[in-house]
Protein backbone atom coordinates (compact mmCIF):
# COMPACT_ATOMS: atom_id res chain seq x y z
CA UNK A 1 109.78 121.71 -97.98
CA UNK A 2 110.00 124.04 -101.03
CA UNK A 3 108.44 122.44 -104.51
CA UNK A 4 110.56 120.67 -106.45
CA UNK A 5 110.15 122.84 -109.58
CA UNK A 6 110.88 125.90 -107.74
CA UNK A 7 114.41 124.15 -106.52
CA UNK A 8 114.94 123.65 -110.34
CA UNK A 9 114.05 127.02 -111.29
CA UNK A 10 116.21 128.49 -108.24
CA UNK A 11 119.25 126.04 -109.87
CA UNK A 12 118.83 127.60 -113.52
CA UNK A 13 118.92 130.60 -112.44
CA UNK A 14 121.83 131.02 -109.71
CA UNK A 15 124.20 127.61 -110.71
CA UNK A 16 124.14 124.82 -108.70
CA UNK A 17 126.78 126.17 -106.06
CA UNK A 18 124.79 128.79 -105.65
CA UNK A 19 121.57 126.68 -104.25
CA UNK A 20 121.92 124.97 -100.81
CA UNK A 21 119.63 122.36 -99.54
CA UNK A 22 121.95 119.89 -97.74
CA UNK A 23 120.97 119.78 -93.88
CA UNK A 24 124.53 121.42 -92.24
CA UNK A 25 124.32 124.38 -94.38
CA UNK A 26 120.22 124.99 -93.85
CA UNK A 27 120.86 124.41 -89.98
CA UNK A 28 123.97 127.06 -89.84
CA UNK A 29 122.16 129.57 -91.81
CA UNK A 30 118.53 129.52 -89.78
CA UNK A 31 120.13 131.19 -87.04
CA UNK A 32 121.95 134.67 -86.19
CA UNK A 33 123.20 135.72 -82.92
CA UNK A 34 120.16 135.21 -80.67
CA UNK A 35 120.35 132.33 -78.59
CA UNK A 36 117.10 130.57 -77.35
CA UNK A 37 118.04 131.30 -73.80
CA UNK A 38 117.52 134.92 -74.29
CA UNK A 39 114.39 134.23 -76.22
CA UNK A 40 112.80 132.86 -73.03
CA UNK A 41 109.68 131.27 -73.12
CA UNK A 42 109.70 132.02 -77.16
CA UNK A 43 113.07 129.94 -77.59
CA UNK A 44 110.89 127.50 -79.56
CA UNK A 45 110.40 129.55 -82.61
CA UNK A 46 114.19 129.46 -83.74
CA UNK A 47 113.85 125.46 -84.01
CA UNK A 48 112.77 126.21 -87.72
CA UNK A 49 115.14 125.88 -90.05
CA UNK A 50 115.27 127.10 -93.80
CA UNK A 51 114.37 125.29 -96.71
CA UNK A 52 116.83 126.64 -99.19
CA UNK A 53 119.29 128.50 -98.73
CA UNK A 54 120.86 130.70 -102.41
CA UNK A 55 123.85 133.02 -102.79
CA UNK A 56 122.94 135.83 -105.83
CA UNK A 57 126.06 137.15 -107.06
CA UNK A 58 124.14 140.65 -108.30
CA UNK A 59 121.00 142.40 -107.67
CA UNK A 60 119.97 140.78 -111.44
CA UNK A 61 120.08 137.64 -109.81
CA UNK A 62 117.81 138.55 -106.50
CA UNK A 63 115.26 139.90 -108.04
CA UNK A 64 114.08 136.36 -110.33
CA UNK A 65 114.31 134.82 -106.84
CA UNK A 66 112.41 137.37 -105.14
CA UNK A 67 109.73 136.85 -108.14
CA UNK A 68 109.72 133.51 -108.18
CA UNK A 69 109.23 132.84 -104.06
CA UNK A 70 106.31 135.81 -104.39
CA UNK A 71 104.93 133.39 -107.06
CA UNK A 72 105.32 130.34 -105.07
CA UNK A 73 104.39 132.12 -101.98
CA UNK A 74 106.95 131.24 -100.19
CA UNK A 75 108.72 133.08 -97.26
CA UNK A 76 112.18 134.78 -97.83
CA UNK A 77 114.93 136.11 -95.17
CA UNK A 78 117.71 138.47 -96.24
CA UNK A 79 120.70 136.98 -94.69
CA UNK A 80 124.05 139.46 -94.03
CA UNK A 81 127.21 138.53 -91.73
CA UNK A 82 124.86 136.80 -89.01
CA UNK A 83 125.25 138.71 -85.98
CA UNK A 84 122.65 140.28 -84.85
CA UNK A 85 121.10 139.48 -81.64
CA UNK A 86 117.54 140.00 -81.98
CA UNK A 87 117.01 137.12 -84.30
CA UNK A 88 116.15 139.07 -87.48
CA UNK A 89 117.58 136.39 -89.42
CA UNK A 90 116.26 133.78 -88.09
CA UNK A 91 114.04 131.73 -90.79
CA UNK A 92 111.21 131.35 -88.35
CA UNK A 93 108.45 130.16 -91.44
CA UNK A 94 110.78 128.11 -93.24
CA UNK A 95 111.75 129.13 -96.80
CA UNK A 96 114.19 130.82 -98.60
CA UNK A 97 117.52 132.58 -97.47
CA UNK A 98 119.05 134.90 -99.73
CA UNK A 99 122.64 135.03 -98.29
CA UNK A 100 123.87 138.73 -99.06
CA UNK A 101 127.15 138.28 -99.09
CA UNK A 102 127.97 137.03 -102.62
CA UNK A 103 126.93 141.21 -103.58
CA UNK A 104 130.29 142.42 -102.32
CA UNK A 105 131.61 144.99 -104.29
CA UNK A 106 132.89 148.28 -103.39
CA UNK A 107 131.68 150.20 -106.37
CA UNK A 108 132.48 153.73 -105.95
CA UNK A 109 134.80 155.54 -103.10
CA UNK A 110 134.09 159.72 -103.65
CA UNK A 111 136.13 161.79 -101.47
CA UNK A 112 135.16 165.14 -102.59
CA UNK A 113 131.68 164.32 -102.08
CA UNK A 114 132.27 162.41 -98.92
CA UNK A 115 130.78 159.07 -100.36
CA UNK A 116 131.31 155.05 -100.64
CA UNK A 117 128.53 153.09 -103.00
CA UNK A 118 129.01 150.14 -102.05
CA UNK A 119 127.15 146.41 -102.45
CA UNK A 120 124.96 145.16 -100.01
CA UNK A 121 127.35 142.24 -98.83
CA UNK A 122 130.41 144.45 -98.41
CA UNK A 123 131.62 143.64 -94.99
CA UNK A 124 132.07 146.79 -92.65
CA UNK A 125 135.77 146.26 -91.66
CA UNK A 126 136.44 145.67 -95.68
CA UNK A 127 134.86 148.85 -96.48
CA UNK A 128 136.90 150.48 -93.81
CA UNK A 129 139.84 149.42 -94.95
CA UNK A 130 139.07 150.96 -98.53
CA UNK A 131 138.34 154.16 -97.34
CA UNK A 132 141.66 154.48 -95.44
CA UNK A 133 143.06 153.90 -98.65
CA UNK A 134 141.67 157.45 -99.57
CA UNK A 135 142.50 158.88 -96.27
CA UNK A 136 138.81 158.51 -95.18
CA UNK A 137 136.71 156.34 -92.48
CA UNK A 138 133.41 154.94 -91.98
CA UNK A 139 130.83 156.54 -89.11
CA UNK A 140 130.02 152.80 -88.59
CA UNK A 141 132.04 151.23 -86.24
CA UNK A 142 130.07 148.33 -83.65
CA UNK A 143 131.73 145.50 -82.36
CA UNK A 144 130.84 143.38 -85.35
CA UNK A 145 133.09 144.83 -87.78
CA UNK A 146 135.00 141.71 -88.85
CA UNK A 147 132.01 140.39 -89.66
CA UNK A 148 128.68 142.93 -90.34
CA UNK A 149 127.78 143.60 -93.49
CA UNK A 150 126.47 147.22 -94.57
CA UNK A 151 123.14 146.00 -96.00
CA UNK A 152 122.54 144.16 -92.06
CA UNK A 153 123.50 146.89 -90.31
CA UNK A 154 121.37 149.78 -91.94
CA UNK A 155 118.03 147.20 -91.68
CA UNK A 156 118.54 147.13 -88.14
CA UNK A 157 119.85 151.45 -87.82
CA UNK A 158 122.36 149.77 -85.73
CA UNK A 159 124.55 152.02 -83.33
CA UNK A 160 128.41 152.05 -83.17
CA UNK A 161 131.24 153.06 -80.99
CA UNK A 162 131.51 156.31 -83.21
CA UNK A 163 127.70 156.92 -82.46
CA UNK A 164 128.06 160.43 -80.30
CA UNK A 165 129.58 161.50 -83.51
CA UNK A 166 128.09 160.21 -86.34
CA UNK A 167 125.00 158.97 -85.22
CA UNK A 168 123.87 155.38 -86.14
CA UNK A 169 123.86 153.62 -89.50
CA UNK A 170 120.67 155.14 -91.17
CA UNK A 171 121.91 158.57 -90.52
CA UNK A 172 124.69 158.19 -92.93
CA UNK A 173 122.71 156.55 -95.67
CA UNK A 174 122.13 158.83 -98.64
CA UNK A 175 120.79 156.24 -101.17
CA UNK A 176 119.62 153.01 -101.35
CA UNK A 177 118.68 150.68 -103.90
CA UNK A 178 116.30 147.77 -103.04
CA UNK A 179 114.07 144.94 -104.43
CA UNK A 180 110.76 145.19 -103.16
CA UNK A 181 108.55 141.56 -102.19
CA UNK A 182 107.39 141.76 -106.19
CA UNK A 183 110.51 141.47 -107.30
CA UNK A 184 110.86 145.18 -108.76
CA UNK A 185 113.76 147.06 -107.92
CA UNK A 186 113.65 150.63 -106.24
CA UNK A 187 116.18 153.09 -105.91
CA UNK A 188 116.48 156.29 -104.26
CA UNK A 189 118.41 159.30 -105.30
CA UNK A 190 121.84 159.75 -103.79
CA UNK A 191 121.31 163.49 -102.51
CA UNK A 192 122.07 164.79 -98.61
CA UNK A 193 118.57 165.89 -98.64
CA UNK A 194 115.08 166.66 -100.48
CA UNK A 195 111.74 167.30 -99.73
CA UNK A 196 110.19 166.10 -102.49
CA UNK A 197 108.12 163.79 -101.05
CA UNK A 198 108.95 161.05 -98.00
CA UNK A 199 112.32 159.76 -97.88
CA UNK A 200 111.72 156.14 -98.98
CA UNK A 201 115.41 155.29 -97.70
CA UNK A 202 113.60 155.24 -94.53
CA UNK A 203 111.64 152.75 -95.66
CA UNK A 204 114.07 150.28 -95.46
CA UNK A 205 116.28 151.51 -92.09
CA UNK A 206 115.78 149.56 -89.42
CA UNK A 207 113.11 147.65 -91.03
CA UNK A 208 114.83 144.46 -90.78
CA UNK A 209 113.92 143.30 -94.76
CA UNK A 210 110.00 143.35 -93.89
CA UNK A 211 109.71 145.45 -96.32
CA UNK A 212 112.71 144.86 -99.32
CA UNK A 213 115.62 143.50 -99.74
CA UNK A 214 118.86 146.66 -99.42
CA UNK A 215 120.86 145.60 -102.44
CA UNK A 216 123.24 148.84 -102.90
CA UNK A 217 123.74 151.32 -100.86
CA UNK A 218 125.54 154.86 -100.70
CA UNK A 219 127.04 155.82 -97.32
CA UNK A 220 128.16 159.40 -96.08
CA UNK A 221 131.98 158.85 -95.25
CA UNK A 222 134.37 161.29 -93.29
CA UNK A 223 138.29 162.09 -93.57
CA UNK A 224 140.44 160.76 -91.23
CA UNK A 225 141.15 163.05 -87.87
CA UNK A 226 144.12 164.96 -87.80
CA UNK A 227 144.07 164.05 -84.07
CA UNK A 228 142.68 161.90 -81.84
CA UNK A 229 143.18 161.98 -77.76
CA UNK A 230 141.51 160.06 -74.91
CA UNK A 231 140.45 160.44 -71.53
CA UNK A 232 139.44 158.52 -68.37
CA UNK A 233 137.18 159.71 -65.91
CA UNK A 234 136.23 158.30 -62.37
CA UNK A 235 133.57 159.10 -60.62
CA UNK A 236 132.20 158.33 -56.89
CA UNK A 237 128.95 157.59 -57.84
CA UNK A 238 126.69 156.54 -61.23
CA UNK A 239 124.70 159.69 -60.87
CA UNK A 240 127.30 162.39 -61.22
CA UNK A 241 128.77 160.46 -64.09
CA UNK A 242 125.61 160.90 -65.86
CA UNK A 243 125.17 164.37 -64.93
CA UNK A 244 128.44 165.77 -66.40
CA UNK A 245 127.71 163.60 -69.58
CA UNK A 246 124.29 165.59 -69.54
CA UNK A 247 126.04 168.26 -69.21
CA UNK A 248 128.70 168.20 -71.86
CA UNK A 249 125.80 167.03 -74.90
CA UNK A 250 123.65 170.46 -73.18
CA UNK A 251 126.84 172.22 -74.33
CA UNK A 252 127.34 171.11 -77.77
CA UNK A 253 130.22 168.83 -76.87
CA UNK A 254 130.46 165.58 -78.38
CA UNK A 255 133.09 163.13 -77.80
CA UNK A 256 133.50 160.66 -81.09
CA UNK A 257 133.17 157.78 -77.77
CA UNK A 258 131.42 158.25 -74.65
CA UNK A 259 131.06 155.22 -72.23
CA UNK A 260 129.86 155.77 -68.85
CA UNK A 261 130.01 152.43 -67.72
CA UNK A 262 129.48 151.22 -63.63
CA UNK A 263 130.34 147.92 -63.51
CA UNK A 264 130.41 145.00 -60.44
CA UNK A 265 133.30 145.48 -58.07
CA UNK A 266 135.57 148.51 -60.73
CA UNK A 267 133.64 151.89 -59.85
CA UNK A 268 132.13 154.19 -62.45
CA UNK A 269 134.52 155.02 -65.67
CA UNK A 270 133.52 157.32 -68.54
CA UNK A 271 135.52 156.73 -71.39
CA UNK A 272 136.14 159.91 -73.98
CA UNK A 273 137.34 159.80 -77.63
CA UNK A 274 138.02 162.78 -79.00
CA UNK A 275 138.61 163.25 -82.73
CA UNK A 276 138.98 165.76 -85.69
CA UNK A 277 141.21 168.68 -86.52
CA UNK A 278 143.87 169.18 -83.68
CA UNK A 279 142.62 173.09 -82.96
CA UNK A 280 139.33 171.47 -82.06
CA UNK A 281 140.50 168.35 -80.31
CA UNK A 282 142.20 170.39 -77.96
CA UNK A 283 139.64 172.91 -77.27
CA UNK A 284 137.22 170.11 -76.85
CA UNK A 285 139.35 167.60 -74.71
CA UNK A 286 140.37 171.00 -72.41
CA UNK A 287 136.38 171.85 -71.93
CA UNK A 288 134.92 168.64 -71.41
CA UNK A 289 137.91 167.51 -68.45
CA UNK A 290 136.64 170.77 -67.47
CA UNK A 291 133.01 169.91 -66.70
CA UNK A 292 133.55 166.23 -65.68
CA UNK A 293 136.01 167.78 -62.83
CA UNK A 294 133.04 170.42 -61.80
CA UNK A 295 130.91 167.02 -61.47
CA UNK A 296 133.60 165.31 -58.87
CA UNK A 297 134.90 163.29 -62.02
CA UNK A 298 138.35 162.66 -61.25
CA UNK A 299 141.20 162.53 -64.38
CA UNK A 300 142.87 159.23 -64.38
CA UNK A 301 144.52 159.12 -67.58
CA UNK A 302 144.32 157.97 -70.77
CA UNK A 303 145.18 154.82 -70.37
CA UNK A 304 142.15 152.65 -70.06
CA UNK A 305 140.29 154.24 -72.81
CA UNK A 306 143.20 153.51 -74.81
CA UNK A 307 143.07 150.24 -74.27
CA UNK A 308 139.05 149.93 -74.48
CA UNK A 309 139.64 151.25 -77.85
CA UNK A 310 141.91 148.69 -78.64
CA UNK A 311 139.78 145.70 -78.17
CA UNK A 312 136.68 147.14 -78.87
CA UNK A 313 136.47 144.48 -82.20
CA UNK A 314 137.24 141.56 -80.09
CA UNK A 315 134.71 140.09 -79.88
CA UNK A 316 133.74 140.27 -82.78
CA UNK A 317 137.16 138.75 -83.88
CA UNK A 318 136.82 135.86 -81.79
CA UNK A 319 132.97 135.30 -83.03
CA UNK A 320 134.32 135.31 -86.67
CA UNK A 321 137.25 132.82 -85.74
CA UNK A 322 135.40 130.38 -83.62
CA UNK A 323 131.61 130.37 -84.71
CA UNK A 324 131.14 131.62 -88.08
CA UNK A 325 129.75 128.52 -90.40
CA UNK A 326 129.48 126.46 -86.68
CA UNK A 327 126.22 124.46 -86.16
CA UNK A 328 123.70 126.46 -84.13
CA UNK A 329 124.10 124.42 -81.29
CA UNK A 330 127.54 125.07 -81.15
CA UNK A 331 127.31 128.62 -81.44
CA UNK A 332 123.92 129.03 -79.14
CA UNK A 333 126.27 127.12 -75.90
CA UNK A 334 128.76 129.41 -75.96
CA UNK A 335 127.59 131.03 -72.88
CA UNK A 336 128.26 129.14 -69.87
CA UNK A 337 125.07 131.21 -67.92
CA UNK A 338 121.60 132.61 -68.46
CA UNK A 339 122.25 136.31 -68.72
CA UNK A 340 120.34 139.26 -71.04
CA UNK A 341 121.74 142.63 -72.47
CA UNK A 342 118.90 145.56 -72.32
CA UNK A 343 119.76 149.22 -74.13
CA UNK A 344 116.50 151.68 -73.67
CA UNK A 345 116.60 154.92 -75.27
CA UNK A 346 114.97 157.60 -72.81
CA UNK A 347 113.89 161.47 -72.74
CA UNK A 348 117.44 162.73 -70.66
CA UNK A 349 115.78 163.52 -67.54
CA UNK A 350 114.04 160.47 -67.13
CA UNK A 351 117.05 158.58 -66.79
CA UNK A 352 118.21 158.47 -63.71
CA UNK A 353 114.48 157.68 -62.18
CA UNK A 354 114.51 154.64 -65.12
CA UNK A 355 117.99 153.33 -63.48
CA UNK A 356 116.54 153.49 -59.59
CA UNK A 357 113.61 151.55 -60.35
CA UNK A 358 115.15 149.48 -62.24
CA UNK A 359 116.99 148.17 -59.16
CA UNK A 360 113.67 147.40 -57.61
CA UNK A 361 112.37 145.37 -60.63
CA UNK A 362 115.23 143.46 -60.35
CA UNK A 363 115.47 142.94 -56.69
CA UNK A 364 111.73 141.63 -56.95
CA UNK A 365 112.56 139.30 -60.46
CA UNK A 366 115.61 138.22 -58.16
CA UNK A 367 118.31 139.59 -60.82
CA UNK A 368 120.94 141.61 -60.80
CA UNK A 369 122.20 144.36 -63.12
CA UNK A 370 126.49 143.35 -63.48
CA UNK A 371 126.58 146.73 -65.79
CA UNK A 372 125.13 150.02 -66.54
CA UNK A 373 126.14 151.89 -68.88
CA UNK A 374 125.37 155.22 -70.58
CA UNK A 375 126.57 154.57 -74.19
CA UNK A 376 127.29 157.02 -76.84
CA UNK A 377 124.87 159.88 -75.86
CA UNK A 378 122.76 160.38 -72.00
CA UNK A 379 119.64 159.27 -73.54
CA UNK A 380 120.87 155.84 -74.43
CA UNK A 381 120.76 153.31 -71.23
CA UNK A 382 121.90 150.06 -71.33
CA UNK A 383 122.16 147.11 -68.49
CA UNK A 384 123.93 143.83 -68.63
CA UNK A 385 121.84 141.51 -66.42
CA UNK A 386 121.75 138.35 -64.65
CA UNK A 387 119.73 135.81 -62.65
CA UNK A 388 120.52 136.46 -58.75
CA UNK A 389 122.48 133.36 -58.28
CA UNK A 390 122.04 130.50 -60.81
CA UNK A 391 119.09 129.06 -61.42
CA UNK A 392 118.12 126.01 -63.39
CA UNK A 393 116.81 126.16 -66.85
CA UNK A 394 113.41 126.14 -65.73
CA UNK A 395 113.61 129.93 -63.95
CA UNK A 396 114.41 131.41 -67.63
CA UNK A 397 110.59 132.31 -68.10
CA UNK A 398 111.37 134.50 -64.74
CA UNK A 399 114.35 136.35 -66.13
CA UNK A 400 112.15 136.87 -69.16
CA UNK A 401 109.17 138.39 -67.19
CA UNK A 402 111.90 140.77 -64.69
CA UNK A 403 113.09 142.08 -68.59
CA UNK A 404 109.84 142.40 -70.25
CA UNK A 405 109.27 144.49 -66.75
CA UNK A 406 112.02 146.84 -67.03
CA UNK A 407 111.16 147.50 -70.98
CA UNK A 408 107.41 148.24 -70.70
CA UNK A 409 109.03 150.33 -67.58
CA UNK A 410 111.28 152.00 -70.53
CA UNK A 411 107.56 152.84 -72.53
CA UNK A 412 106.06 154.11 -69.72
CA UNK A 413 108.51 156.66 -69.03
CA UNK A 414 108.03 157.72 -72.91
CA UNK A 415 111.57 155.70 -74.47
CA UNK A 416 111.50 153.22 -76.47
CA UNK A 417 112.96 149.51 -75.71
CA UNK A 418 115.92 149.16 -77.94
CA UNK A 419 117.99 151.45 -79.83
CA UNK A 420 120.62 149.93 -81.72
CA UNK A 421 119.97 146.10 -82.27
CA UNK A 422 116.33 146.09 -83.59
CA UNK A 423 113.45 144.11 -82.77
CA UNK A 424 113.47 140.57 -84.44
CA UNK A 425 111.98 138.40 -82.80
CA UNK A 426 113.14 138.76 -79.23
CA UNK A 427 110.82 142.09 -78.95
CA UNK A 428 107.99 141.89 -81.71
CA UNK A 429 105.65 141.34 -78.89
CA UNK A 430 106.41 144.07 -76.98
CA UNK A 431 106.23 146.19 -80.46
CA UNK A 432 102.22 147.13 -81.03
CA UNK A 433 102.67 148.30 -77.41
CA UNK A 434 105.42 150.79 -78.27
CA UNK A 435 104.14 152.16 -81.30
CA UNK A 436 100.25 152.41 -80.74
CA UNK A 437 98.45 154.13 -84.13
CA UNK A 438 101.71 153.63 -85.53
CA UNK A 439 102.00 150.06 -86.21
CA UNK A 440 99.09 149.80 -87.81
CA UNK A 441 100.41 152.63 -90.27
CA UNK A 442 102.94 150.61 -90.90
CA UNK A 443 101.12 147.32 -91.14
CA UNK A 444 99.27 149.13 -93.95
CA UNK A 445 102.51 149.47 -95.72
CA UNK A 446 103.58 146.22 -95.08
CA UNK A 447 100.41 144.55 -96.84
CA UNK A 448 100.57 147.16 -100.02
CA UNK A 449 104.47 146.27 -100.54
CA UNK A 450 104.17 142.10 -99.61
CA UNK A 451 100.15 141.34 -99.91
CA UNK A 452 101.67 137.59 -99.74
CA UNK A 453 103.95 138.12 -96.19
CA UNK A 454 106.90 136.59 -97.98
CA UNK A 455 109.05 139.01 -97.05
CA UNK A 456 110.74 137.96 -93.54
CA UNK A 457 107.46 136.76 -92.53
CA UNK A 458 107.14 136.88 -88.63
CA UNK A 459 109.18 139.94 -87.89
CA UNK A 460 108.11 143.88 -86.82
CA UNK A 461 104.62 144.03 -88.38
């Protein structure tokens, strides 16, 4: 429970709508997209719920209430659209969350220098629908458009269906501005490039508000294609899939999408996008059919990927319409089965060897992979996974031990464990591991920026 003067002080300074303290609206903001059930035996840290919960209108509004919880030592969560699904969000010490959304506008759209300064609130699909205004799009583009913010998805880097292209979110950040734990704010300089010193935007990139809270941000936009055409491969087997997507990043091609995806009981599909000038969509569509044929890949149309591209925001529409603002009961049943969703990033040629013993982890942990999936780029693995059968409650901790497996597997082979959700609290143990030397680096940082650990307290470092 926060002090009652610092409730007071919180009301003076945002308005009394602006301050929420009434159980429904604590219970449906201590919670993002993380479930307990894929928490495992940890599910018993998102029972905390915050304490407050304020809506700033303008960075001159969160910085008093970043000062005034780093005076009263108390712990504060940045809090964007709500879906991530690593628990980032998740109020885990109690305190303060700063919904981000009330810091939605669109500030500035450039298109001769290829830029959108925008607020940290501004929801993706809004921004995107600016831009095309101006003839220009967003590299951004994950399933939780309807509902992402921009300030969410650069503090987890978080990866899109654009991602072969563009890269993920922190690649097409060229400035930030931020309020650091003391309640000073920071901001960068809006340049492609320096090298005057580290790039403190990096700071803050997949960071997950440890170490600030992103309050503006400028974003690298592109024009519209002139063209876009898709393609549907089939292969015979996972393996050559994967090799003719090797292939076709070895030569320099790069479909916008690339999904090679083998699922239970519909064969292996890899699903092309290609985008950009119509002299260069053609040349690259014409070369890349090209290799997938030489790997057995067999040319079924464009039909599919058509319609994968169509629904791609689905689910996110359907989140937006039926849990946003739900209790977190509600929205944590809305799976009828245990299940967990894995994405490694590995060195190319490791793989294929990751994906084969995966299948013996499994077999032993007595799961089952329903999906694998090469997404975006070869070095990016991903696995849908669930118990083998269905097991009662009680056999979570074992699905949680046959994942934990197949990540430390993902180490070993020199990846890394996630690449486009962040760490939150799902993975934080698994993090020291992954980073060695590293994380105490950035602990180091962490306790010169926040020497009080109000900032997010209980996530990354």
């Amino acid at each position: 429970m926060l002090p009652s003067d610092l409730i007071r002080s919180l009301v003076r300074l945002l308005g009394p709508a602006s301050v929420l303290t009434d159980p429904p609206d604590l219970d449906r903001y201590s919670a993002d997209a993380l479930s307990p059930a894929r928490v495992f035996s940890g599910a018993a840290v998102l029972e905390r719920m915050a304490d407050a919960v304020v809506v700033p209108r303008s960075v001159d509004q969160v910085a008093p209430v970043v000062k005034l919880a780093s005076q009263h030592r108390v712990p504060i969560v940045p809090y964007g659209g709500g879906t991530g699904v690593m628990g980032a969000a998740a109020p885990i010490k109690g305190g303060i969350v700063v919904d981000m959304k009330g810091l939605d506008r669109i500030v500035d759209i450039n298109p001769t220098d290829l830029t959108a300064t925008v607020e940290a609130g501004v929801v993706l699909e809004d921004l995107a629908r600016a831009l095309k205004d101006h003839g220009l799009m967003l590299g951004h583009d994950p399933w939780s458009v309807p509902i992402a913010t921009v300030a969410g998805a650069i503090s987890t880097n978080g990866v899109g269906y654009l991602g072969a292209s563009h890269g993920p979110m922190g690649d097409q950040v060229l400035g930030l501005e931020a309020v650091l734990p003391s309640g000073e704010t920071l901001a960068t300089r809006t340049v492609p490039k320096y090298s005057a010193g580290p790039n403190l935007n990096h700071l803050f990139i997949g960071s997950e508000g440890v170490f600030g809270i992103i309050t503006r941000a400028t974003l690298r936009v592109w024009r519209e294609p002139e063209k876009r055409a898709f393609a549907t491969m089939a292969f015979a087997d996972f393996d050559r899939g994967f090799e003719a997507v090797a292939e076709l990043f070895a030569l320099g091609l790069k479909p916008s999408l690339v999904d090679l995806s083998e699922e239970d009981g519909s064969g292996v599909r890899l699903f092309m996008m290609y985008e950009g000038y119509s002299e260069g969509v053609n040349a690259a569509e014409a070369r890349s059919l090209g290799v997938c044929r030489a790997f057995g890949g067999k040319d079924i149309g464009p039909s599919e990927t058509v319609a994968y591209w169509r629904t791609r925001h689905r689910a996110g529409e359907s989140y937006k319409r039926d849990m946003l603002g739900q209790p977190r009961r509600v929205r944590w049943g809305r799976h009828g089965r245990s299940f967990d969703y894995l994405h490694v990033a590995l060195p190319t040629s490791k793989v294929l060897p990751f994906r084969h013993e995966c299948d013996g982890i499994l077999a032993a942990g007595g799961a089952r992979a329903v999906e694998y999936a090469i997404w975006t780029r070869p070095e990016l693995f991903s696995l849908l996974l669930v118990p083998d059968g269905d097991p009662p409650e009680a056999d979570l901790r074992a699905l949680g031990e046959t994942v934990d497996r197949i990540l430390v597997l993902a180490q070993d082979m020199g990846g890394a464990m996630e690449y486009c959700h962040g760490v939150g609290i799902k993975l934080a143990h698994l993090l020291s591991r992954e980073m060695g030397q590293g994380f105490d680096v950035a602990r180091a940082i962490k306790a010169a920026l926040d020497p009080y650990n109000i900032m997010n307290p209980g996530k990354l470092y």
